[in-house]
C-alpha atoms as a PDB file:
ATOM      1  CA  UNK A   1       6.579  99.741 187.667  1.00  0.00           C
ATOM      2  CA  UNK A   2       5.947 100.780 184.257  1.00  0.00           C
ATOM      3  CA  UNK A   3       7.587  98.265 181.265  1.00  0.00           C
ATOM      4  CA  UNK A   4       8.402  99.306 177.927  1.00  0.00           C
ATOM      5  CA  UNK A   5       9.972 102.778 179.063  1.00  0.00           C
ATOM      6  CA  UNK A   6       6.284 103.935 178.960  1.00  0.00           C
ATOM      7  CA  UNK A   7       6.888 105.335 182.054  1.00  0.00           C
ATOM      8  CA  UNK A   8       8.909 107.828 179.651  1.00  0.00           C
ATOM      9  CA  UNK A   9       7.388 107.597 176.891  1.00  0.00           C
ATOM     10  CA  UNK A  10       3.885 109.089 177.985  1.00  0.00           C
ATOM     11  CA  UNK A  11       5.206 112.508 179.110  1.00  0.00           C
ATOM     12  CA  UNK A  12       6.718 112.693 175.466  1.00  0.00           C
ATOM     13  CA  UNK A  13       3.778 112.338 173.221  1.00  0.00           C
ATOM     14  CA  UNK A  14       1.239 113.785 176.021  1.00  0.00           C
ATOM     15  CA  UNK A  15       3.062 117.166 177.266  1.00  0.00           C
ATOM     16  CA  UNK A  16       3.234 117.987 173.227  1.00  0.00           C
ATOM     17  CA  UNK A  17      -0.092 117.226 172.098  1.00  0.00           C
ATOM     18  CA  UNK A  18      -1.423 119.001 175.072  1.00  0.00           C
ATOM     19  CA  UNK A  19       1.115 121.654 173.795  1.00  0.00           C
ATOM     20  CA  UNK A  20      -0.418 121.628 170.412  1.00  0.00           C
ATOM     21  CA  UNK A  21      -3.969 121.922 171.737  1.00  0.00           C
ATOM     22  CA  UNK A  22      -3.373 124.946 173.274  1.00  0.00           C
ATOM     23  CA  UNK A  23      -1.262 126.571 170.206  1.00  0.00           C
ATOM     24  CA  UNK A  24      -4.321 125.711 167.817  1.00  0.00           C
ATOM     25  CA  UNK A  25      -7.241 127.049 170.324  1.00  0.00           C
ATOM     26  CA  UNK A  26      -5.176 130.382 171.672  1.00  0.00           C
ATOM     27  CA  UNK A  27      -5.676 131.220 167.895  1.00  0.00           C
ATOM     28  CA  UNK A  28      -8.980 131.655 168.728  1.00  0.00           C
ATOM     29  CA  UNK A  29     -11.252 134.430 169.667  1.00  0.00           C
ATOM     30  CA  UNK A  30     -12.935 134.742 173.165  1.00  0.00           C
ATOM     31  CA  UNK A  31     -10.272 131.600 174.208  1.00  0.00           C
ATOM     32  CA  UNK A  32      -7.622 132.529 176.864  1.00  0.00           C
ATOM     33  CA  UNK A  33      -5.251 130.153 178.242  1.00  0.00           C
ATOM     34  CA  UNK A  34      -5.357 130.740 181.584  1.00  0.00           C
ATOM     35  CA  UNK A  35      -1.974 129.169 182.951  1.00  0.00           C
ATOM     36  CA  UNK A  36       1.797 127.552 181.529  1.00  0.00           C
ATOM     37  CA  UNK A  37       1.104 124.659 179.562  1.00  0.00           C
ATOM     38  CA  UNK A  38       4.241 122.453 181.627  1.00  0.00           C
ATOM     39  CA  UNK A  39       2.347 119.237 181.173  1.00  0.00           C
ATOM     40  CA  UNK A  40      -0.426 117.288 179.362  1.00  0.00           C
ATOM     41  CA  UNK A  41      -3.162 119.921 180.878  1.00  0.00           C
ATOM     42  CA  UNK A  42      -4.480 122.562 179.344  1.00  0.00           C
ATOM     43  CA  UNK A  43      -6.257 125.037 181.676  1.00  0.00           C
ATOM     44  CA  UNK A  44      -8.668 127.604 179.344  1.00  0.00           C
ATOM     45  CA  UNK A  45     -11.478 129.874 179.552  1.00  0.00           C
ATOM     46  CA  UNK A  46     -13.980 129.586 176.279  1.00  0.00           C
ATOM     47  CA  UNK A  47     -16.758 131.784 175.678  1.00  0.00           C
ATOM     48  CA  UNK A  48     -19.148 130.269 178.038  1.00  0.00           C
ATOM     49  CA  UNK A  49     -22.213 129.319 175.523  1.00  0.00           C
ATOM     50  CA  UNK A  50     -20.169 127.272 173.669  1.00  0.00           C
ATOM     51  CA  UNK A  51     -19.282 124.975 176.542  1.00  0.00           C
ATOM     52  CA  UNK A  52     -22.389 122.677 176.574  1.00  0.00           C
ATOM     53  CA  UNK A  53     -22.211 121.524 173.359  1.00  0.00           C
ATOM     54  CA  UNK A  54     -18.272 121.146 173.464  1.00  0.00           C
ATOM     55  CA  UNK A  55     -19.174 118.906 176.348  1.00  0.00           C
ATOM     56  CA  UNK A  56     -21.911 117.016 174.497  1.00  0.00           C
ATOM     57  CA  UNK A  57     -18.669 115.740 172.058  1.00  0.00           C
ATOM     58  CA  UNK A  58     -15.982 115.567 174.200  1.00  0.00           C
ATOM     59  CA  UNK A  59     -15.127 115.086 178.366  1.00  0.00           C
ATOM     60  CA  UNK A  60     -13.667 117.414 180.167  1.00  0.00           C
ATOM     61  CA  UNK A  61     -13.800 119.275 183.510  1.00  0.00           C
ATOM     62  CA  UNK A  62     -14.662 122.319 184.677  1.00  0.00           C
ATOM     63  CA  UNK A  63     -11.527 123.645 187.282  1.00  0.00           C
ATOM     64  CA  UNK A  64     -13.274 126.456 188.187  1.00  0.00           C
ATOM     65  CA  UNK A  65     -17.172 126.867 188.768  1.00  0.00           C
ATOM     66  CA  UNK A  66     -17.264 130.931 189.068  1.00  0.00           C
ATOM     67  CA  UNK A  67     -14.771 132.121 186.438  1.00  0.00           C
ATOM     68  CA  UNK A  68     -15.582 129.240 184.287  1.00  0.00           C
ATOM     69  CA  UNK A  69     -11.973 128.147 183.618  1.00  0.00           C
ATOM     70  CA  UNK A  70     -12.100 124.313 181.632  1.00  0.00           C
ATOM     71  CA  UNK A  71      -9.239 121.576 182.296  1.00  0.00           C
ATOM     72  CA  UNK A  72      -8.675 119.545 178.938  1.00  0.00           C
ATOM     73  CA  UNK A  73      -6.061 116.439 179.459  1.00  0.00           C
ATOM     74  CA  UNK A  74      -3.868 114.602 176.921  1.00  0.00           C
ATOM     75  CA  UNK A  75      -2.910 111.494 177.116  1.00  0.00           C
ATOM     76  CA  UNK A  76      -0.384 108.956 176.207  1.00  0.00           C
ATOM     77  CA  UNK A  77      -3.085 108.381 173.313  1.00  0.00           C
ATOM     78  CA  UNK A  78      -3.842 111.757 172.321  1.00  0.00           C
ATOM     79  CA  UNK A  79      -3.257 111.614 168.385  1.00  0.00           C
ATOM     80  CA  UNK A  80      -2.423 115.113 166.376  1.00  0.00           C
ATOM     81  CA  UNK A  81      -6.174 114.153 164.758  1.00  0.00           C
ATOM     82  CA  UNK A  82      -7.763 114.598 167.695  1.00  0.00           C
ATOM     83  CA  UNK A  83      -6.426 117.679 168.865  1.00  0.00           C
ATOM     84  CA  UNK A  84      -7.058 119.131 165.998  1.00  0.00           C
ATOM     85  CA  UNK A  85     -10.328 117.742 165.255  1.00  0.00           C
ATOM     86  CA  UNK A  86     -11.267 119.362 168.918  1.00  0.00           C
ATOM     87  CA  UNK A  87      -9.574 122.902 167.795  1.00  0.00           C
ATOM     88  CA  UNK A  88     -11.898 122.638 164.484  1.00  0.00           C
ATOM     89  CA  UNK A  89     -15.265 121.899 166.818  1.00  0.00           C
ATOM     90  CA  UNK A  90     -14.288 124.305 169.309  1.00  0.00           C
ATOM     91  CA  UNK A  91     -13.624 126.963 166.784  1.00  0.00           C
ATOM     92  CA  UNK A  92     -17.177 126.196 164.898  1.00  0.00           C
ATOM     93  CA  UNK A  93     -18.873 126.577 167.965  1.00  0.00           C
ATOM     94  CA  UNK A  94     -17.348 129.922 169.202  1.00  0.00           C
ATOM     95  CA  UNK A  95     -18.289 131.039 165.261  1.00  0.00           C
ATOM     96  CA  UNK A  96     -22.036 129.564 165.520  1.00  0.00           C
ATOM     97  CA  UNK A  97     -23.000 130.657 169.422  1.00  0.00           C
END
């Protein structure tokens, strides 16, 4: 059993930074979100030759081999900093590859 209601309270800040992640990178071109953001997941195909050195920064998993598709989690932790910080990388990459 969770104490501290953070059994509720990591839904709240996760699900909206994960929400905020995918706002800032659909911006983007060549980045499709690939399925309803319902959670702290975001589920996204990038243009694939910026995908190495996104990984060399941050961890994250690719869902799907053949088309690509990349899982990106937030967490109870997540700050608005980050997320953006990850948007700002990601979209300097797509420009630069």
């Amino acid at each position: 059993r969770l104490s501290n209601n953070l059994g509720h309270d990591l839904p709240t800040h996760s699900d909206p930074m994960a929400q905020l992640l995918a706002k800032e990178v659909s911006k983007m071109p060549g980045v499709k979100i690939t399925r309803s953001v319902d959670a702290n997941a975001v589920f996204a195909i990038i243009p694939p030759n910026s995908i190495e050195a996104l990984r060399n920064k941050y961890r994250f998993y690719t869902w799907d081999e053949q088309t690509t598709e990349l899982r990106w989690m937030c967490s109870f932790d997540t700050t608005e900093d980050e997320v953006r910080d990850f948007a700002k990388t990601l979209a300097q990459l797509i420009e630069f590859c």
